[in-house]
Protein backbone atom coordinates (compact mmCIF):
# COMPACT_ATOMS: atom_id res chain seq x y z
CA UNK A 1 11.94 32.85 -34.50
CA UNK A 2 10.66 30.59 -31.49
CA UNK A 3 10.70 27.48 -32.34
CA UNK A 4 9.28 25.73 -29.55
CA UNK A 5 6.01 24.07 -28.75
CA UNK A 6 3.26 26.18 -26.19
CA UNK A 7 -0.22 24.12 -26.23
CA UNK A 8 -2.01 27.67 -25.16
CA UNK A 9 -0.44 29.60 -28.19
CA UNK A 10 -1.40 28.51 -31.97
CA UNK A 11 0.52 31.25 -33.10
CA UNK A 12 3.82 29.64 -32.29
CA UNK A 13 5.57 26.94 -34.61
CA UNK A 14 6.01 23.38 -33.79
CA UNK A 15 9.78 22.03 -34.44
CA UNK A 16 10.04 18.40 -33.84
CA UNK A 17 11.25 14.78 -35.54
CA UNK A 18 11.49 11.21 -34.67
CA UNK A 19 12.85 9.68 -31.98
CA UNK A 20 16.28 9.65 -31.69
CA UNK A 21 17.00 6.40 -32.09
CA UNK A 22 15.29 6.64 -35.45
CA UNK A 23 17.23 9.13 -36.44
CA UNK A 24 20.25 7.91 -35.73
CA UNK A 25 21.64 8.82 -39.31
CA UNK A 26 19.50 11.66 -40.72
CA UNK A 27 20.04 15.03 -39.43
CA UNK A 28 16.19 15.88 -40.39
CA UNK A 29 14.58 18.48 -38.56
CA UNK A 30 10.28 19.60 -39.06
CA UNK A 31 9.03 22.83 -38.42
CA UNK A 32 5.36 23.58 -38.80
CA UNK A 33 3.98 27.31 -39.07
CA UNK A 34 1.12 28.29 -37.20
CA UNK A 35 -0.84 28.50 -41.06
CA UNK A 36 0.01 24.36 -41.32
CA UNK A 37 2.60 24.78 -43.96
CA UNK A 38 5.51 21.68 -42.83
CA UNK A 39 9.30 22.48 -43.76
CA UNK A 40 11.40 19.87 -43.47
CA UNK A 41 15.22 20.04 -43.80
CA UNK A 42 17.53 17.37 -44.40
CA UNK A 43 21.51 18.82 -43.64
CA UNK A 44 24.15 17.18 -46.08
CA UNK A 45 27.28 19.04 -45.22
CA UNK A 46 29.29 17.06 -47.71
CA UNK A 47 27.71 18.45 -50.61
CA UNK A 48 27.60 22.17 -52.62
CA UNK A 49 24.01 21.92 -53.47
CA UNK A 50 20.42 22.53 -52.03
CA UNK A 51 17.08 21.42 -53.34
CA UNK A 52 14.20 22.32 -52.52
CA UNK A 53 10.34 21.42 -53.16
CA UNK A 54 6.78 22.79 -52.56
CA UNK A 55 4.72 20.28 -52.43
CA UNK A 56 0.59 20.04 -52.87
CA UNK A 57 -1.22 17.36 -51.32
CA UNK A 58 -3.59 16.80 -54.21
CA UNK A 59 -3.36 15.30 -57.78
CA UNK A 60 -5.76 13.95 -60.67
CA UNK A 61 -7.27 11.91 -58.52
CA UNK A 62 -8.86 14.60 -56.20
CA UNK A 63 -10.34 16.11 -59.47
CA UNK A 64 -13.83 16.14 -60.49
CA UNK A 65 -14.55 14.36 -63.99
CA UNK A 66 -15.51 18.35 -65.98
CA UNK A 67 -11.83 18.97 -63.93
CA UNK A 68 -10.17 16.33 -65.24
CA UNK A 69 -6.33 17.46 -65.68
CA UNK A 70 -6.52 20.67 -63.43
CA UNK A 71 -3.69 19.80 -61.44
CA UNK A 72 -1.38 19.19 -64.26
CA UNK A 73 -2.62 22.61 -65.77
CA UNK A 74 -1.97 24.63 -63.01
CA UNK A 75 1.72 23.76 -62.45
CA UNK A 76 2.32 24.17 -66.23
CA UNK A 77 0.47 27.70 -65.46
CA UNK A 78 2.63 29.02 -62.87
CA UNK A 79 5.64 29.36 -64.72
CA UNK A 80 3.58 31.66 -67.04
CA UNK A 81 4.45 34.43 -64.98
CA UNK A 82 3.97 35.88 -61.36
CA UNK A 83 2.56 39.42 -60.48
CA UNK A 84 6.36 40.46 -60.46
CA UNK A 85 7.97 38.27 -62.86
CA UNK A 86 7.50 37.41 -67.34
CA UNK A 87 7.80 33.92 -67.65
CA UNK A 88 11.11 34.95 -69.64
CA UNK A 89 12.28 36.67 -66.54
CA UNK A 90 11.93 33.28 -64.42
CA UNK A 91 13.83 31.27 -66.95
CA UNK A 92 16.33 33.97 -67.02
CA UNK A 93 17.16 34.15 -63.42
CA UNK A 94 17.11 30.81 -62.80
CA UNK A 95 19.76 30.15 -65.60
CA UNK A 96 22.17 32.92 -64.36
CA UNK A 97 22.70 30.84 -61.13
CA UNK A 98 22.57 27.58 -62.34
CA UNK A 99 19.90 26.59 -61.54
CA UNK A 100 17.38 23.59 -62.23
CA UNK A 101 13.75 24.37 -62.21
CA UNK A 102 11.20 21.78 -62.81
CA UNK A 103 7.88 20.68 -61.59
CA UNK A 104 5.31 17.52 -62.20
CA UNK A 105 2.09 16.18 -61.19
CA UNK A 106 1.31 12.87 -60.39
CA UNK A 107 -1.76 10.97 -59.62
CA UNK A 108 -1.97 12.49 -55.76
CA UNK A 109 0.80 15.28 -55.47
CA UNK A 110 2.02 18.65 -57.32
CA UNK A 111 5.56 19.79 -56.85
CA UNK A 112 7.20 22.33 -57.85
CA UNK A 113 11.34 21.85 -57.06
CA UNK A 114 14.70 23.84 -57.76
CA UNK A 115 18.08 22.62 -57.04
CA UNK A 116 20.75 25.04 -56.84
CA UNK A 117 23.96 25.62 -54.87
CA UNK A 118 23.96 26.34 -51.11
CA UNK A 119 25.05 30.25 -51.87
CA UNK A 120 22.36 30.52 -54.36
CA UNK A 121 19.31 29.26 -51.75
CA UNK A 122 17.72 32.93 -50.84
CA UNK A 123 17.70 33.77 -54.61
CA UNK A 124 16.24 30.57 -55.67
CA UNK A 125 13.70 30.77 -52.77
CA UNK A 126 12.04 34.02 -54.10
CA UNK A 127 11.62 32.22 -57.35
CA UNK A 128 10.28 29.26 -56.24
CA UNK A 129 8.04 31.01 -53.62
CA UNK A 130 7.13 33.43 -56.23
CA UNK A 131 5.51 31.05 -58.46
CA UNK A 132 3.50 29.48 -55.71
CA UNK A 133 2.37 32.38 -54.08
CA UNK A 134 1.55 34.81 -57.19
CA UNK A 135 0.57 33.35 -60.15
CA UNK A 136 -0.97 35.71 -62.43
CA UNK A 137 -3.22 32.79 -65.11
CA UNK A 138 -3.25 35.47 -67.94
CA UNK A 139 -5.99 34.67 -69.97
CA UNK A 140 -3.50 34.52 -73.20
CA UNK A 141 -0.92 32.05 -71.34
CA UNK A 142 -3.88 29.76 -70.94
CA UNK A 143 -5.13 30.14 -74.41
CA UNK A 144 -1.50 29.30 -75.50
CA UNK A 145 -0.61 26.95 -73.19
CA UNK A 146 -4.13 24.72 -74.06
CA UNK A 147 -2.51 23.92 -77.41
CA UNK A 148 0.67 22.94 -75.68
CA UNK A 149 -1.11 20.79 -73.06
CA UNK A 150 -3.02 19.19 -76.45
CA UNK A 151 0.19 18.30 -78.19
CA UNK A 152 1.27 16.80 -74.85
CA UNK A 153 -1.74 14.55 -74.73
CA UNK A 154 -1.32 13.96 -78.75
CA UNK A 155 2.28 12.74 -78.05
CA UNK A 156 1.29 10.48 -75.23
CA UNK A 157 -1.15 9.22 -77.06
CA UNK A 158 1.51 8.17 -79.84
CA UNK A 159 3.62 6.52 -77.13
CA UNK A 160 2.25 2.81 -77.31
CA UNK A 161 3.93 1.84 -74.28
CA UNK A 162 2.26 4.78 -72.79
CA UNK A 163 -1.11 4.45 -74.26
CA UNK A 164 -1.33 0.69 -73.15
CA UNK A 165 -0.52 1.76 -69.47
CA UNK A 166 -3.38 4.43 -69.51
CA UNK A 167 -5.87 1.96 -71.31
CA UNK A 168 -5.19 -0.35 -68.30
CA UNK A 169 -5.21 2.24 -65.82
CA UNK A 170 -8.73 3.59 -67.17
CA UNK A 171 -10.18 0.37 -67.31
CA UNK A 172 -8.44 -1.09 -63.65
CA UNK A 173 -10.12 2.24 -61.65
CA UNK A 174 -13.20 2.46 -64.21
CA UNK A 175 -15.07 5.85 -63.13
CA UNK A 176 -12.83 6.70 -60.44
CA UNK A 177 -10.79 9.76 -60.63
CA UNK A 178 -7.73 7.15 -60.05
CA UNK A 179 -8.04 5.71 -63.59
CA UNK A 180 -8.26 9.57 -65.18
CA UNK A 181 -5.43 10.66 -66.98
CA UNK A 182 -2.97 13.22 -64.75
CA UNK A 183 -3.15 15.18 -68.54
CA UNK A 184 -6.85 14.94 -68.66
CA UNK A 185 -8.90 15.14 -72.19
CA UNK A 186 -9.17 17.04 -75.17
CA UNK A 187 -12.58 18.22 -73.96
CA UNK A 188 -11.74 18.84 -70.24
CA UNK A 189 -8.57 21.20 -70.83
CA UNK A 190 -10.45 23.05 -73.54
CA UNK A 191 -12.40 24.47 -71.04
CA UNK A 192 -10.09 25.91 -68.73
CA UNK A 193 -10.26 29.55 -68.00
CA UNK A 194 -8.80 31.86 -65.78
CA UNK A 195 -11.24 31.77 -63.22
CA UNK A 196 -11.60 27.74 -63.23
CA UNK A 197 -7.94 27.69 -62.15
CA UNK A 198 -7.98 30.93 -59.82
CA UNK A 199 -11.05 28.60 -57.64
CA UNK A 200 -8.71 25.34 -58.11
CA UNK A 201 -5.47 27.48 -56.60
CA UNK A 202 -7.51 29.11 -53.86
CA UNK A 203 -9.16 25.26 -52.45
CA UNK A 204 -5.67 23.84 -53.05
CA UNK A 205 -2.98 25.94 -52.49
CA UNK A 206 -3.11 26.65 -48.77
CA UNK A 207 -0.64 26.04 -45.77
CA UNK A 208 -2.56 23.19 -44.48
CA UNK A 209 -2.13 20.98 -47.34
CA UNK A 210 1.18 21.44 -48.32
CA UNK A 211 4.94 20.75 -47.67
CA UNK A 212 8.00 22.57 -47.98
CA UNK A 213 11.20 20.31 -47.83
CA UNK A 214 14.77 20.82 -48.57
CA UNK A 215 17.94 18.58 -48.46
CA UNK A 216 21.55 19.53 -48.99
CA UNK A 217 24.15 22.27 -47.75
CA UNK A 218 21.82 24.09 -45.53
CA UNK A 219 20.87 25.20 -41.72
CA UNK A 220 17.22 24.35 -40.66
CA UNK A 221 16.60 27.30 -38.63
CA UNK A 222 18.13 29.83 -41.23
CA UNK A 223 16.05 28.36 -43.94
CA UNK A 224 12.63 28.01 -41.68
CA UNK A 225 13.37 32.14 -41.69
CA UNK A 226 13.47 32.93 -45.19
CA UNK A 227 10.60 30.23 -45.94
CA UNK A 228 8.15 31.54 -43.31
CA UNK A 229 8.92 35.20 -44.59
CA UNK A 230 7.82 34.10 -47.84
CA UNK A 231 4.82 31.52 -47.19
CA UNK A 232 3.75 32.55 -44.27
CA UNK A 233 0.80 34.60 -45.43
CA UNK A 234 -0.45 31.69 -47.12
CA UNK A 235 -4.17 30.88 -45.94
CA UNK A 236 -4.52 27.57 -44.05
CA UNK A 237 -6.17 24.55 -45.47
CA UNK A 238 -10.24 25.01 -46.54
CA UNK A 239 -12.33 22.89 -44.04
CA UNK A 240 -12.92 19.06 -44.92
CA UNK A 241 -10.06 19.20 -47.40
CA UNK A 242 -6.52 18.80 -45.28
CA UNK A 243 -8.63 16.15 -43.16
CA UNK A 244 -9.55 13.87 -46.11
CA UNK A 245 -12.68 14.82 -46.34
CA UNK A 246 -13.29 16.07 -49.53
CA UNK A 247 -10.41 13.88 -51.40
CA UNK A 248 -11.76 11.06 -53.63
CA UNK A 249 -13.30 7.54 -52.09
CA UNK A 250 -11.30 4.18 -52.57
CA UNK A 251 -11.77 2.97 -55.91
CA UNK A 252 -13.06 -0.02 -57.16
CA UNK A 253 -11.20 -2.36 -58.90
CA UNK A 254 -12.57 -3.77 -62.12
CA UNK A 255 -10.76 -6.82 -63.21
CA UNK A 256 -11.70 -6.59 -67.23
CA UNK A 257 -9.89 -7.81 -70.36
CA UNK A 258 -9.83 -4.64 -72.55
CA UNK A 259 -8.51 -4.81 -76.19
CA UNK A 260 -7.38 -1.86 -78.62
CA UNK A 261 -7.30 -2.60 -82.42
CA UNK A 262 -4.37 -0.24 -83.67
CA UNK A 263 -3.28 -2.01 -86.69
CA UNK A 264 -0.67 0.67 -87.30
CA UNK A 265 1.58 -0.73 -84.95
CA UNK A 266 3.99 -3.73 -85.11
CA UNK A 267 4.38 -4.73 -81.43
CA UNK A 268 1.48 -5.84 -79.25
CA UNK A 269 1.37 -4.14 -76.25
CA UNK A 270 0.31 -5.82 -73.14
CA UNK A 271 -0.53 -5.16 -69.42
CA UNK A 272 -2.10 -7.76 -67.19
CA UNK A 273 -2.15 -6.45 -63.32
CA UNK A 274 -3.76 -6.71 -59.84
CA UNK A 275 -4.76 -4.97 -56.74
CA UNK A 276 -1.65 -4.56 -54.68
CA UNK A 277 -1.06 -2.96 -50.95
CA UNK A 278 -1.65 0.85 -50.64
CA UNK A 279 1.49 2.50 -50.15
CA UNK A 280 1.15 2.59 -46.32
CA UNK A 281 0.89 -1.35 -46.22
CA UNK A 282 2.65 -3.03 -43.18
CA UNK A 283 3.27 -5.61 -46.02
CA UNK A 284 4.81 -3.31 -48.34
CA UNK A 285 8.50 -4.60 -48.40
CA UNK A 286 7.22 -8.04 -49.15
CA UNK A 287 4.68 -7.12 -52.10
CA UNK A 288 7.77 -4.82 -53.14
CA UNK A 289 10.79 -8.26 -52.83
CA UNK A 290 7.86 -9.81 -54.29
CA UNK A 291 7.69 -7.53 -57.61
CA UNK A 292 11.74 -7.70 -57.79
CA UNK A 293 11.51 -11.77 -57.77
CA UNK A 294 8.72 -11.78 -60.75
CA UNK A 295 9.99 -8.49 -63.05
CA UNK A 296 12.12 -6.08 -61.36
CA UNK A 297 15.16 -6.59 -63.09
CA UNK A 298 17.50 -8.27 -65.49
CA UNK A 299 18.09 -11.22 -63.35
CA UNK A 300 13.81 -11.34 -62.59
CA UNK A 301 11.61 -14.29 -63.68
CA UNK A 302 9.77 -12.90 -66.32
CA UNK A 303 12.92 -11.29 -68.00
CA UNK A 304 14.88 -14.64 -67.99
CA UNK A 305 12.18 -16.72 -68.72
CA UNK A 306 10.58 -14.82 -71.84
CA UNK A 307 13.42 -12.39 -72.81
CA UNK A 308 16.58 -14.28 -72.83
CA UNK A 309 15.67 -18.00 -73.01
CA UNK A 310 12.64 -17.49 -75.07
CA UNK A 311 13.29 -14.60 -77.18
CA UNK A 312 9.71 -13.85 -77.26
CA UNK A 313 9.95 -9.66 -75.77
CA UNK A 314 12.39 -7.57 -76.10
CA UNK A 315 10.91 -5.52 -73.23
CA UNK A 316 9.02 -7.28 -70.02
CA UNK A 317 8.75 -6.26 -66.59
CA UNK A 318 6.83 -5.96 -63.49
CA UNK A 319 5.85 -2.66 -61.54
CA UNK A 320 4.36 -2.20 -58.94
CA UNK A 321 2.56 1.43 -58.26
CA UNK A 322 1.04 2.28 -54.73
CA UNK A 323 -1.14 5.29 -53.79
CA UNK A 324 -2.48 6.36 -50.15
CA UNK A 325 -5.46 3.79 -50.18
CA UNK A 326 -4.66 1.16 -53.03
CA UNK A 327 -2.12 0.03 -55.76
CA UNK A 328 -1.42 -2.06 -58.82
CA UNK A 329 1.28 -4.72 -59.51
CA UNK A 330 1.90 -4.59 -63.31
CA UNK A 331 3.40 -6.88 -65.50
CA UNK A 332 4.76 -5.04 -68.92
CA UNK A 333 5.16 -6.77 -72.28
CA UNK A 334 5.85 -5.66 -76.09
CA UNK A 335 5.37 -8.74 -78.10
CA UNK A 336 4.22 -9.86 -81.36
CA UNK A 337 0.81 -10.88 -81.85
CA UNK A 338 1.83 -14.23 -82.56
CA UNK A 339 3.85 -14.64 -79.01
CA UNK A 340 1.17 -12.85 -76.95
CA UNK A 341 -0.85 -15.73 -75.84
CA UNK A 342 2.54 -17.30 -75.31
CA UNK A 343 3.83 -13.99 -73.25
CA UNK A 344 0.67 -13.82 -71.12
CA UNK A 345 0.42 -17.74 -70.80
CA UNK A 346 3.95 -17.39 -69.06
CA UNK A 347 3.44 -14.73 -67.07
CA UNK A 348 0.58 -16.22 -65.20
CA UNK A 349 2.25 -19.60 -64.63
CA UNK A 350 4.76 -17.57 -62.90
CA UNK A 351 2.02 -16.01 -60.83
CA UNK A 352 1.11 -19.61 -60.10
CA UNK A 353 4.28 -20.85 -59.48
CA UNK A 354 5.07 -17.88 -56.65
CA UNK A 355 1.58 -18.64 -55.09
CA UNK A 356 2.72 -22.59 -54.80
CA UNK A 357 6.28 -23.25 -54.69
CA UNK A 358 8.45 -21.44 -51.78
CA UNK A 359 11.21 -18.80 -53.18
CA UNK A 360 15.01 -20.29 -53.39
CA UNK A 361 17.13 -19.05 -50.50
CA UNK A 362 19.48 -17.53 -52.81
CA UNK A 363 16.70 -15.91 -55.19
CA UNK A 364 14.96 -14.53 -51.59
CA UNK A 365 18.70 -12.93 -50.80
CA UNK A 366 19.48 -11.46 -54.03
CA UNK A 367 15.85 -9.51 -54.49
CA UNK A 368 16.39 -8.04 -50.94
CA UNK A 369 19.81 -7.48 -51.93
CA UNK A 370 18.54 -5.59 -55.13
CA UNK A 371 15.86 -3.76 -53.31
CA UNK A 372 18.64 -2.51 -50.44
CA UNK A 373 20.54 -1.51 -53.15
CA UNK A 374 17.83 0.57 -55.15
CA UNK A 375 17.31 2.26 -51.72
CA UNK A 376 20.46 3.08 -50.61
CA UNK A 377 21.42 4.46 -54.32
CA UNK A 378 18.26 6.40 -54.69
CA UNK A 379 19.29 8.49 -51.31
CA UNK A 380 22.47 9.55 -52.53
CA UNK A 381 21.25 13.31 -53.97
CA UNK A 382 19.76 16.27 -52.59
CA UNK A 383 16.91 15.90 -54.71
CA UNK A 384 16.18 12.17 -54.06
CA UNK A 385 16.25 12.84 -50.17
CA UNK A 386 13.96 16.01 -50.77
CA UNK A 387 11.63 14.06 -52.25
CA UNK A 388 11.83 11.22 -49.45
CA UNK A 389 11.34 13.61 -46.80
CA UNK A 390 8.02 15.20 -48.36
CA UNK A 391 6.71 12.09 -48.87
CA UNK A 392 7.28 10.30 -46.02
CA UNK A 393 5.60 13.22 -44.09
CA UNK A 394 2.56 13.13 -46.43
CA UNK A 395 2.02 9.45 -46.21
CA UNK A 396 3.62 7.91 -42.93
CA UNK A 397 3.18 11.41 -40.98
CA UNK A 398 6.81 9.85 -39.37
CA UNK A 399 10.67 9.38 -40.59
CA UNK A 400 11.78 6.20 -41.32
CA UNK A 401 15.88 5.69 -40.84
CA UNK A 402 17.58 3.87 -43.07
CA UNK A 403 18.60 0.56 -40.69
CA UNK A 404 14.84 0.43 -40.03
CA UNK A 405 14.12 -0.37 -43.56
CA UNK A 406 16.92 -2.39 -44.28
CA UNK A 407 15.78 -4.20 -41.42
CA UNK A 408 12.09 -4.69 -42.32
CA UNK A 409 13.58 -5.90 -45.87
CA UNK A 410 15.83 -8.29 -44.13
CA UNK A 411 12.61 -9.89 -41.92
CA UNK A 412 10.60 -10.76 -45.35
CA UNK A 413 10.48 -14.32 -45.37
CA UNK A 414 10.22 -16.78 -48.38
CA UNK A 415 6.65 -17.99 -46.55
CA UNK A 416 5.91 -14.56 -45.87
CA UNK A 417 6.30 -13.67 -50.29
CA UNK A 418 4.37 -17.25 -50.96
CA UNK A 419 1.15 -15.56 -48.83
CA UNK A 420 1.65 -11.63 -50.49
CA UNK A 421 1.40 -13.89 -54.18
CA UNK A 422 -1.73 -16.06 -52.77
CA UNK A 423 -2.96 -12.85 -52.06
CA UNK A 424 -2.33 -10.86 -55.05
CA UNK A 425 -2.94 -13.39 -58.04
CA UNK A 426 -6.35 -14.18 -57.61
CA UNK A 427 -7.73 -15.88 -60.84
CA UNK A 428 -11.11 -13.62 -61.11
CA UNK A 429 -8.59 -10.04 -59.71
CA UNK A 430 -6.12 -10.44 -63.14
CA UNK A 431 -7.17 -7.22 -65.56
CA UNK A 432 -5.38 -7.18 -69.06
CA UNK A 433 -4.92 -4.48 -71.53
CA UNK A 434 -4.31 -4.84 -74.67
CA UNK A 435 -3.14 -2.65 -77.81
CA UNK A 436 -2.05 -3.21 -81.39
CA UNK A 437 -2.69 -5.30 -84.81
CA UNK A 438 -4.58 -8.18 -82.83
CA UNK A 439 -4.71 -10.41 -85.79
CA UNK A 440 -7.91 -12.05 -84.06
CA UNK A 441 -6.26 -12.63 -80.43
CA UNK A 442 -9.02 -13.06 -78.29
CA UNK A 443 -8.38 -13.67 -74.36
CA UNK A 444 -10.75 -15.35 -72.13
CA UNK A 445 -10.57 -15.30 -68.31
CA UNK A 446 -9.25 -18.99 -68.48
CA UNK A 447 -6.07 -17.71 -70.36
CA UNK A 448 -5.53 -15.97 -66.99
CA UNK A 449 -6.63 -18.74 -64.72
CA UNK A 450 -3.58 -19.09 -62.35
């Protein structure tokens, strides 16, 4: 296969990377077919195993509202069977070589991934490929799989940790596709059919918006072989939606106090959260040292300060969730109805207290510490540095090497996380959710003045 670049001939495929320099310890390679599809291999020849992913650039929040949870029901439909394959036959070859076959949706990406070992990569490829290319959306899978898709939502729903999240999520992104639920609603997934998700698949599925990416025991240009013989076919993207054009506007952020009487339970569930950096930020490493310092860990703010000298949670932490043109910091809190006002009296005097008083030297150290650590660790599998290499190329469009980041972690200064919190915890920005027996509680925006 020619791999190399000629301006006057589209049907040739692209094969580039980052500069050297950059990837000084990565041995990633890029590929792009002349239909837009990206592959992008990662070589680890220390390890037996290969995984790989097919990724969609689209997720709940590129639905429309009668859509809502489209996305999710498509990649629980593919596995339903393929023009060639029972769903029974995909478990079944799968299983005989070890294989582990999953998929998930998430608020702007499908993917569906397989990790396997490096002799079992062609095998696993036509499976994987398979589902993506030839789904079949038999009229009785959907049927059956609606009622699985309901208990789903039915079980999330009697998560209270869960439910709190979505009630803030709803409420933060009010009538934006952002604050939808990736499951949708009883009344949107009722009306699926076969030919609602035959016109989703045909907009979404297509070279042009999608990723291929594999890390682990494997040879780029072997692999780029067996993936173009198997994707190549696939159409490229649909005008206006690969370019942005038809993906859903920057939402709004609407900074309420919502409250959920659900006397049944015997914790109060809390969320109170802002606006944070999108995930492209130039600030992002110090909104994310930032988030370690307040509730990223055992050794945070919030967890020594409410958990272990206070008692008053047994659970509290901050997160902070970024998407490609906004994103939440979250603080996290089961509590007793009693010790809520306490708990969210707390937690903004520590958003006050980052916003005036510079972070300790030794505090500064050990969240960058923390955060190098996380990194480092979370690179150490095939899947984790499949995953990084998909969505690095869907969201930086470049590969960032590891000394780079450690780097950009090690330039955060205490002034520069004092000016990220005078940003963030803005009295009238400060959104709460709220779920349980509220015995009365009622929160006013000067509870959150901080």
């Amino acid at each position: 296969m020619n791999t190399t670049y000629n301006p006057q001939d589209s049907t040739h495929c692209t094969t580039h990377g980052s500069s050297p320099d950059m990837m000084q310890n990565r041995n990633i390679r890029r590929t792009q077919l002349p239909n837009g599809l990206v592959i992008l291999t990662e070589r680890m020849e220390h390890v037996r195993s290969v995984s790989m992913g097919v990724w969609v650039k689209t997720g709940s929040r590129d639905e429309q509202p009668e859509m809502n949870g489209v996305s999710h029901f498509v990649e629980h439909m593919v596995f339903k069977g393929t023009k060639s394959r029972s769903a029974k036959n995909i478990a079944r070859e799968v299983d005989a070589i070890g294989g582990n076959l999953d998929a998930f949706t998430s608020k702007e990406n499908i993917c569906f991934n397989i990790k396997v070992l490096d002799e079992h990569v062609p095998k696993a490829l036509d499976v994987l490929t398979d589902l993506v290319m030839h789904p079949v959306f038999a009229p009785e899978d959907i049927d059956r799989e609606c009622k699985v898709v309901l208990e789903e939502i039915k079980m999330d729903e009697d998560n209270p940790d869960m439910l709190v999240h979505e009630i803030f999520t709803q409420s933060f992104w009010k009538d934006h596709p952002l604050g939808k639920p990736i499951l949708g609603t009883k009344e949107t997934v009722r009306r699926f059919d076969q030919s609602t998700l035959f016109d989703f698949y045909g907009g979404r599925f297509q070279g042009g918006n999608m990723v291929f990416s594999a890390a682990g025991n494997l040879e780029h240009d072997r692999f780029v072989e067996l993936v173009s013989d198997k994707l190549a076919h696939l159409p490229k993207a649909a005008p206006g939606f690969a370019d942005g054009a038809a993906l859903s506007a920057s939402p709004k952020v609407h900074a309420r106090i919502v409250s959920k009487q659900k006397k049944s339970l015997e914790q109060l569930q809390l969320c109170l959260g802002v606006p944070a950096p999108p995930v492209d930020d130039e600030e992002r490493y110090t909104a994310a040292i930032l988030n370690m310092i307040l509730g990223g860990g055992m050794s945070s703010r919030l967890f020594q300060n409410v958990r272990e000298e206070r008692g008053l949670a047994y659970s509290i932490f901050s997160e902070l969730s970024s998407f490609r043109d906004t994103g939440s910091l979250c603080v996290y809190a089961g509590t007793s109805a009693q010790n809520a006002e306490k708990v969210i009296r707390l937690t903004v005097e520590e958003f006050r207290r980052l916003k005036e008083q510079p972070i300790p030297e030794e505090e500064l150290q050990r969240s960058k510490d923390q955060l190098k650590g996380n990194i480092l660790l979370s690179l150490e599998s095939s899947g984790a540095l499949m995953s990084n290499l998909a969505r690095q190329e869907m969201y930086f469009q470049r590969f960032y090497a590891v000394p780079e980041i450690l780097d950009r972690i090690a330039g955060v200064s205490a002034e520069d996380v004092m000016k990220m919190a005078r940003q963030l915890f803005v009295p009238e920005s400060v959104a709460v959710a709220m779920l349980g027996n509220l015995n009365g509680l009622k929160l006013t925006r000067e509870h959150l003045a901080c």
